[in-house]
Protein backbone atom coordinates (compact mmCIF):
# COMPACT_ATOMS: atom_id res chain seq x y z
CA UNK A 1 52.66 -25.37 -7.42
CA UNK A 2 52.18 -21.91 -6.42
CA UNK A 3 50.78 -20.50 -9.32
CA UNK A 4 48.60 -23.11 -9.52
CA UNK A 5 47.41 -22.37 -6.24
CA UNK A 6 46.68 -18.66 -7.29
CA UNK A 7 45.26 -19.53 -10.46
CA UNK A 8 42.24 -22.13 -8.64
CA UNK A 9 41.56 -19.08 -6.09
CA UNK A 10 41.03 -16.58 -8.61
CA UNK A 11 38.94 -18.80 -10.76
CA UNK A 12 37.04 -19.93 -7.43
CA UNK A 13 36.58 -16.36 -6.46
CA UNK A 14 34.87 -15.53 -9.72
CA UNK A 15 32.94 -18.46 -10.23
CA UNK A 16 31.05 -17.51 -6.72
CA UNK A 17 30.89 -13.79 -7.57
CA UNK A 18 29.23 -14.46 -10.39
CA UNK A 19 27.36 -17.13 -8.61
CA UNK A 20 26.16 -14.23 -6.28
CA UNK A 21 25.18 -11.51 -9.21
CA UNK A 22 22.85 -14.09 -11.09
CA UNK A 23 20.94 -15.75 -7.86
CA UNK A 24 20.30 -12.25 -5.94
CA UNK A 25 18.84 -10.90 -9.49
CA UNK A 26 16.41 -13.48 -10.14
CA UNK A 27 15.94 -13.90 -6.30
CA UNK A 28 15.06 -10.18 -5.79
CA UNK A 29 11.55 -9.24 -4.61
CA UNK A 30 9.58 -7.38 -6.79
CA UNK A 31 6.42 -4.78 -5.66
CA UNK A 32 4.21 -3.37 -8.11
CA UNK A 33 0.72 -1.61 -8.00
CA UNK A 34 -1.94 -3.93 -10.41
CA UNK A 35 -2.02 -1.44 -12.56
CA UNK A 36 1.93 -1.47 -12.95
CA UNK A 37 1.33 -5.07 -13.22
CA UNK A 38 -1.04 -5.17 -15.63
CA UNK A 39 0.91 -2.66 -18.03
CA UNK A 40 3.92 -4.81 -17.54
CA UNK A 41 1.61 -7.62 -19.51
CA UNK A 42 0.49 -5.20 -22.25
CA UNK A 43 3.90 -4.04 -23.03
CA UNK A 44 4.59 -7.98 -23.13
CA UNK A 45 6.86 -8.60 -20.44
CA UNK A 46 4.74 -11.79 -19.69
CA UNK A 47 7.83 -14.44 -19.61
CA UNK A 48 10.00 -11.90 -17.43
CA UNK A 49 7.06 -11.65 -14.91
CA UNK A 50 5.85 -15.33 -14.93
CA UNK A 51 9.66 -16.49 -13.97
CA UNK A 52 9.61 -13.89 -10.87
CA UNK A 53 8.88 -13.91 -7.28
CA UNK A 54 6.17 -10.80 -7.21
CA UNK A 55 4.37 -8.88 -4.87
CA UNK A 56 1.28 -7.30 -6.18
CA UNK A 57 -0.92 -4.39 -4.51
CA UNK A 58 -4.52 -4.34 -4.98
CA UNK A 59 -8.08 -3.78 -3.29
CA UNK A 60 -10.13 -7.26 -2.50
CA UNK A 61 -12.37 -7.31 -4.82
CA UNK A 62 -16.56 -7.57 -3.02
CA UNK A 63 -17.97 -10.87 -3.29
CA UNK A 64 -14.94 -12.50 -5.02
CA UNK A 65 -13.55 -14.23 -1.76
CA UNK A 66 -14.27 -18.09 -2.02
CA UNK A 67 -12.59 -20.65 0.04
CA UNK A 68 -12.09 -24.32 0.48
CA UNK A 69 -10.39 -25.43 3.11
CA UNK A 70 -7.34 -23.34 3.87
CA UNK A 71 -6.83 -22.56 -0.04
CA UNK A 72 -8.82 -19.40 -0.91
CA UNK A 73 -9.85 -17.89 -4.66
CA UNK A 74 -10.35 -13.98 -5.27
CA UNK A 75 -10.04 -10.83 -7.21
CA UNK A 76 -7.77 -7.65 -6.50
CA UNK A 77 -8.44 -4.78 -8.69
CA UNK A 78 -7.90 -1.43 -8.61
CA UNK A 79 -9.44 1.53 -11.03
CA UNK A 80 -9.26 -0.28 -14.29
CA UNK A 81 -7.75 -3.58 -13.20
CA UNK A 82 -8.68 -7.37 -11.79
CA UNK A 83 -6.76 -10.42 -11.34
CA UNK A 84 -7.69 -13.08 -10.47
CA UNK A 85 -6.03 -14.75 -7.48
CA UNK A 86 -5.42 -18.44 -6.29
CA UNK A 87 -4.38 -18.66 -2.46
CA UNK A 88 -2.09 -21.92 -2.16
CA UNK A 89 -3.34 -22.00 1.30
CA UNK A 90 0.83 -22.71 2.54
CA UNK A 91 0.29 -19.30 4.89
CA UNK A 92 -3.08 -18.40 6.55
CA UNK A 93 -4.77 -15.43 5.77
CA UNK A 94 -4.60 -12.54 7.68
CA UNK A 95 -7.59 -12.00 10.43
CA UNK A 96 -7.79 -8.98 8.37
CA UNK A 97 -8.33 -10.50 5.17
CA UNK A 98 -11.94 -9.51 4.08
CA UNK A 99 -14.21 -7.94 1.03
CA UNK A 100 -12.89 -4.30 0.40
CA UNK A 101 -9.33 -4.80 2.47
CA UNK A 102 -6.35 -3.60 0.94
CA UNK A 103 -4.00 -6.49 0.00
CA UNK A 104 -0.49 -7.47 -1.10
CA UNK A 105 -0.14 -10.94 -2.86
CA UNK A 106 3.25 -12.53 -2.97
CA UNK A 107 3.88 -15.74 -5.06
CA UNK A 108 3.71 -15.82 -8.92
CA UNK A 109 2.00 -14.96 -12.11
CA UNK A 110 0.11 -18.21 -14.09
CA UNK A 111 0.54 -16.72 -17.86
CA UNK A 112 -0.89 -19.93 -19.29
CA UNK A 113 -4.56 -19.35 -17.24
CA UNK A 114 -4.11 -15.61 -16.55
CA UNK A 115 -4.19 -16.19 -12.41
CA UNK A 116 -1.58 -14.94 -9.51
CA UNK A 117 -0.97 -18.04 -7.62
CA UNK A 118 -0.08 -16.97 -4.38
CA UNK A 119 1.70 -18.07 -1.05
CA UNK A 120 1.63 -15.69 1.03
CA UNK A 121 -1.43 -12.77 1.59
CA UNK A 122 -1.10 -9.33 3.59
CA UNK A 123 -4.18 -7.46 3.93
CA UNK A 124 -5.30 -4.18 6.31
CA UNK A 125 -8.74 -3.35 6.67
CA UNK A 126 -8.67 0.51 6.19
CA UNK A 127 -11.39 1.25 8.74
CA UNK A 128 -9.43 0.39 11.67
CA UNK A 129 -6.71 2.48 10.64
CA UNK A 130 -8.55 5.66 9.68
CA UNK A 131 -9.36 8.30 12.59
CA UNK A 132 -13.25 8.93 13.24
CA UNK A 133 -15.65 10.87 11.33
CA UNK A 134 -12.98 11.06 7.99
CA UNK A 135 -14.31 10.49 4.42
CA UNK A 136 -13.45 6.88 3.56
CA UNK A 137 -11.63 7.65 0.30
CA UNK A 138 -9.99 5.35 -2.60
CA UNK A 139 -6.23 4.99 -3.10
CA UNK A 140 -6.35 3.42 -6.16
């Protein structure tokens, strides 16, 4: 009876630690620049990003933002880079959240019509963050 015992422990205390390992992996967070995004789609990583929670980095693109309701559709680009992105409207946009901001886009990546659907927008409007009289200069 006592071995038994032992044995269902161990095998309990493995099943959750490996219960553990595989739902904090595909749980994790992940941050990348759009440009870091975007190469992760020409080296073809497309089915390893589109199953991931993401968090891409990007400048509002001007004259992209277009909104209905609380849902909102825009572009983030960077140097070389644009995606397109699809606000699910579940979190409200920031009071920030304007042409030129810089913005972070959490949610995931639509492979099948090339669009970030998002849940969740951060944005910060450089020009109240930047002392007076200095150069307005791009990070990206």
């Amino acid at each position: 009876m006592r071995t038994k015992l032992t044995v269902f422990f161990i095998l309990l205390a493995v099943a959750l630690g490996t219960l553990v390992v595989t739902s904090s992996s595909n749980a994790a967070q992940v941050h990348l620049q759009l440009n870091q995004f975007k190469q992760e789609i020409l080296q073809g990583n497309v089915d390893k990003l589109a199953k991931r929670n993401l968090t891409v980095y990007g400048k509002i693109k001007e004259g992209s933002i277009e909104r209905e309701g609380v849902r909102a559709r825009f572009v983030i680009f960077d140097k070389s880079n644009e995606l397109v992105v699809e606000h699910s409207g579940k979190t409200l946009l920031p009071d920030t959240f304007q042409d030129g901001a810089e913005a972070g886009v959490e949610g995931f990546y639509d492979a099948s019509r090339n669009v970030f659907v998002s849940h969740k927008v951060m944005a910060k409007c450089a020009s109240r963050y930047e002392a007076p009289g200095m150069d307005k200069k791009t990070t990206y």
